[in-house]
Protein backbone atom coordinates (compact mmCIF):
# COMPACT_ATOMS: atom_id res chain seq x y z
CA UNK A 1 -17.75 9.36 17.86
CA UNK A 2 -19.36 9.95 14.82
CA UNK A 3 -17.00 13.11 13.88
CA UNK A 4 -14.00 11.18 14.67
CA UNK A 5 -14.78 9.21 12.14
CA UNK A 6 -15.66 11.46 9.64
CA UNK A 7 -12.40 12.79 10.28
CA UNK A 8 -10.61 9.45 9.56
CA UNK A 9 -12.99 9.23 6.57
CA UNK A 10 -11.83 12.38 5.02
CA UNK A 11 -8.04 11.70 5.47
CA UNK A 12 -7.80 8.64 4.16
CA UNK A 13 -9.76 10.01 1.08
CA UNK A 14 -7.31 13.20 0.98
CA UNK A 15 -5.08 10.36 0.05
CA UNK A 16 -4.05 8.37 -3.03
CA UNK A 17 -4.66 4.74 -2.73
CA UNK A 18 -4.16 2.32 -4.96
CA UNK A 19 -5.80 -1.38 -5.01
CA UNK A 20 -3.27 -4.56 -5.41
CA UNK A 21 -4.17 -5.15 -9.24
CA UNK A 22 -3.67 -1.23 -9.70
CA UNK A 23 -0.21 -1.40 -8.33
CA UNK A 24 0.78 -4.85 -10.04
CA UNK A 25 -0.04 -3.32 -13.36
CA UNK A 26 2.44 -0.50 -12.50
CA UNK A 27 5.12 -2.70 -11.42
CA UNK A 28 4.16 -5.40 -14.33
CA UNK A 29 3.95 -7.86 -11.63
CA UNK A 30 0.68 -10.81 -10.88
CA UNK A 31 -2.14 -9.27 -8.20
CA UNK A 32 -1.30 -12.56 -6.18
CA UNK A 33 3.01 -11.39 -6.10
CA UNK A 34 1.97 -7.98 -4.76
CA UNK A 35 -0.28 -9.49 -1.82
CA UNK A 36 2.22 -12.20 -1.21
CA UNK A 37 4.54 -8.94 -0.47
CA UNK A 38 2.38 -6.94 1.30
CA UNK A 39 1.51 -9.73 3.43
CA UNK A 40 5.51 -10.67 3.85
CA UNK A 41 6.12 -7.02 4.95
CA UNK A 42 7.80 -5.61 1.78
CA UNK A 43 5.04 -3.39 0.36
CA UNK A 44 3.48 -1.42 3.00
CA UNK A 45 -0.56 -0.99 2.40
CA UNK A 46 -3.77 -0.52 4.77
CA UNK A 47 -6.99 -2.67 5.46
CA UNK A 48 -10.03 -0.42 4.49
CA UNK A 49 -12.76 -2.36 4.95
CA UNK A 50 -11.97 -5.81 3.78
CA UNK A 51 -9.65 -4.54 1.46
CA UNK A 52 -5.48 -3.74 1.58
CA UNK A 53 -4.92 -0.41 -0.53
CA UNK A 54 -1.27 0.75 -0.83
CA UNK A 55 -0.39 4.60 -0.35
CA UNK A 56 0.73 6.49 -2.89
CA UNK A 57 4.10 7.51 -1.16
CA UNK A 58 4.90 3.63 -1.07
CA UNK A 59 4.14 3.08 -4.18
CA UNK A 60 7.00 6.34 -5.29
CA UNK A 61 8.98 4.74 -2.35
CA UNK A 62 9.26 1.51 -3.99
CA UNK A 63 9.24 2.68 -7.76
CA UNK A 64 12.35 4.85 -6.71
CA UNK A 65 14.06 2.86 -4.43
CA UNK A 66 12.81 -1.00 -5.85
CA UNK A 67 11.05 -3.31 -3.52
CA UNK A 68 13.54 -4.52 -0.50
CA UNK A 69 13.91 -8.46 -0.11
CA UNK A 70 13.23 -8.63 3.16
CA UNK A 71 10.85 -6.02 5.54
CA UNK A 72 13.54 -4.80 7.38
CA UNK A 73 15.94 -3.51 4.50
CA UNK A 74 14.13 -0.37 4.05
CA UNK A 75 13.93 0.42 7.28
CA UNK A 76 17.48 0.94 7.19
């Protein structure tokens, strides 16, 4: 068990993650409006811990494309 985790460990640390307040300051948006979308479904992001963090290819997905109104119109 204890390598399985250290596997998940490592991956998730292979990856670029950015905090809420990170992202908002990208997007010039409030903290608060980028939790209200990631818990709406628009911005996709993970729990680690007790915390969301929001991948780095949703955060290019969403700087290129914009941020979809509603969850479903960038699955599309």
């Amino acid at each position: 068990m204890k390598s399985a985790v250290g596997r998940m460990t490592a991956s998730v640390e292979a990856r670029q993650l950015y905090q809420p307040c990170d992202f908002a300051r990208i997007i010039s948006w409030h903290p608060e409006s980028v939790r209200r979308a990631i818990r709406e479904g628009r911005i996709k992001a993970v729990r680690i811990s007790r915390g969301l963090r929001i991948p780095a290819e949703e955060v290019a997905r969403i700087c290129k494309n914009g941020l979809p109104s509603t969850p479903d119109q960038g699955e599309a």
